[in-house]
Protein backbone atom coordinates (compact mmCIF):
# COMPACT_ATOMS: atom_id res chain seq x y z
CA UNK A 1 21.20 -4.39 -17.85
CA UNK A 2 22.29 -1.12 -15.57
CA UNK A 3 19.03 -0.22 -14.97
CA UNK A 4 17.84 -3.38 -13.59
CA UNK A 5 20.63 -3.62 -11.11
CA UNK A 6 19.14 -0.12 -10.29
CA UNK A 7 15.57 -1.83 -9.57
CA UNK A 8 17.02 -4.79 -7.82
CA UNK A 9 19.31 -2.85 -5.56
CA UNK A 10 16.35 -0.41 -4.78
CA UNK A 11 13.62 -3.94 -4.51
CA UNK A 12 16.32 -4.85 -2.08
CA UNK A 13 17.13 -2.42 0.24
CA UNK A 14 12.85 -1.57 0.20
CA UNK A 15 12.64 -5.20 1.27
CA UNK A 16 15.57 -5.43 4.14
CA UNK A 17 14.05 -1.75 5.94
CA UNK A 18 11.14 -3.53 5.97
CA UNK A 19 12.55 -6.31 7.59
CA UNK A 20 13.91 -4.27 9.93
CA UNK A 21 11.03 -2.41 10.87
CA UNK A 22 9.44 -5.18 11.95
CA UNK A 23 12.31 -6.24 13.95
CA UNK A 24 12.60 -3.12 15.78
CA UNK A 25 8.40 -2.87 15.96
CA UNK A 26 8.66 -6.35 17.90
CA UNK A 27 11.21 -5.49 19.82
CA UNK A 28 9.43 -2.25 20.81
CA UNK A 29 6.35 -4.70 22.26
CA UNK A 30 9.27 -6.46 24.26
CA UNK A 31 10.92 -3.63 26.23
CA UNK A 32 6.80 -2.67 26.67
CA UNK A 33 6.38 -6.10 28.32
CA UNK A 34 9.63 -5.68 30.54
CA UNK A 35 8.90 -2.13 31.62
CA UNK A 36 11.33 0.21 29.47
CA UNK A 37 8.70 2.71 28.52
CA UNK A 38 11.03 5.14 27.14
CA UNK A 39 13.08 2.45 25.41
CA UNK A 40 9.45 0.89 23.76
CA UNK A 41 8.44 4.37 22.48
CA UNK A 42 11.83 5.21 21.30
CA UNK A 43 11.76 1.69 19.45
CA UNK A 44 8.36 2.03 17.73
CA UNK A 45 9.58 5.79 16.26
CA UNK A 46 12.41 3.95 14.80
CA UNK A 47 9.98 1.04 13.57
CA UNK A 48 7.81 3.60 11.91
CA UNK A 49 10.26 5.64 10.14
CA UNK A 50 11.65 2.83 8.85
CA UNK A 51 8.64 1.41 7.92
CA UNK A 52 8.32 4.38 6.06
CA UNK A 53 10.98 4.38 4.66
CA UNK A 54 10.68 0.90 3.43
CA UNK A 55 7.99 1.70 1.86
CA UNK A 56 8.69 4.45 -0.02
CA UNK A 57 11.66 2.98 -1.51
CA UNK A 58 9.47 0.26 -2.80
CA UNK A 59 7.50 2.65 -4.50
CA UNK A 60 10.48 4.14 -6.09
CA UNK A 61 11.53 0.55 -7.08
CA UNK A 62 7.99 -0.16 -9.01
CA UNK A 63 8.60 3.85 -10.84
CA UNK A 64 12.04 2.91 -11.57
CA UNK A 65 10.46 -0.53 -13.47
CA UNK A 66 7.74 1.01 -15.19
CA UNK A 67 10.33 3.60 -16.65
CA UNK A 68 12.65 0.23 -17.45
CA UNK A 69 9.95 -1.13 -19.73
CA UNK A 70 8.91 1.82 -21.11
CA UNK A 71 5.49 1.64 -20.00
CA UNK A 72 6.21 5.11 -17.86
CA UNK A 73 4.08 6.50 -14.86
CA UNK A 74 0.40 7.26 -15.37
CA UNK A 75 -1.45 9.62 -13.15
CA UNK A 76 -4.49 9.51 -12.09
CA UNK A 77 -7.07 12.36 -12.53
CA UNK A 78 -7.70 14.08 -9.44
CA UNK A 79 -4.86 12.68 -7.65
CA UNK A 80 -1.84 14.23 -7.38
């Protein structure tokens, strides 16, 4: 039961950076529209690294599953 509070908490917080990225990724092409060109870059890095981040959490989220079930993580020959 412990460790799927551990997948849900990490499904969630994958899924609200997400969320977030694309807030601050549309709000990026809104100070664009108005003019702020410092403030649209500065909002699209933040978009991105969240988006990354997102991401990556949600990948840690599907490892921490497979391990739940017992299934483990296979690899892929010539991938690292």
């Amino acid at each position: 039961m412990r460790q799927i509070v551990r997948f849900l908490v990490y499904l969630v917080i994958g899924v609200v950076l997400l969320s977030l990225s694309i807030l601050t990724l549309l709000w990026s092409i809104g100070y664009m529209q108005a003019g702020f060109v410092a403030t649209s870059l500065l909002s699209a890095l933040i978009g991105f690294t969240l988006l990354s981040a997102g991401l990556y959490i949600l990948r840690l989220s599907a490892y921490v599953y497979a391990l739940e079930k017992g299934g483990g993580v296979e690899r892929v020959e010539g991938k690292s």
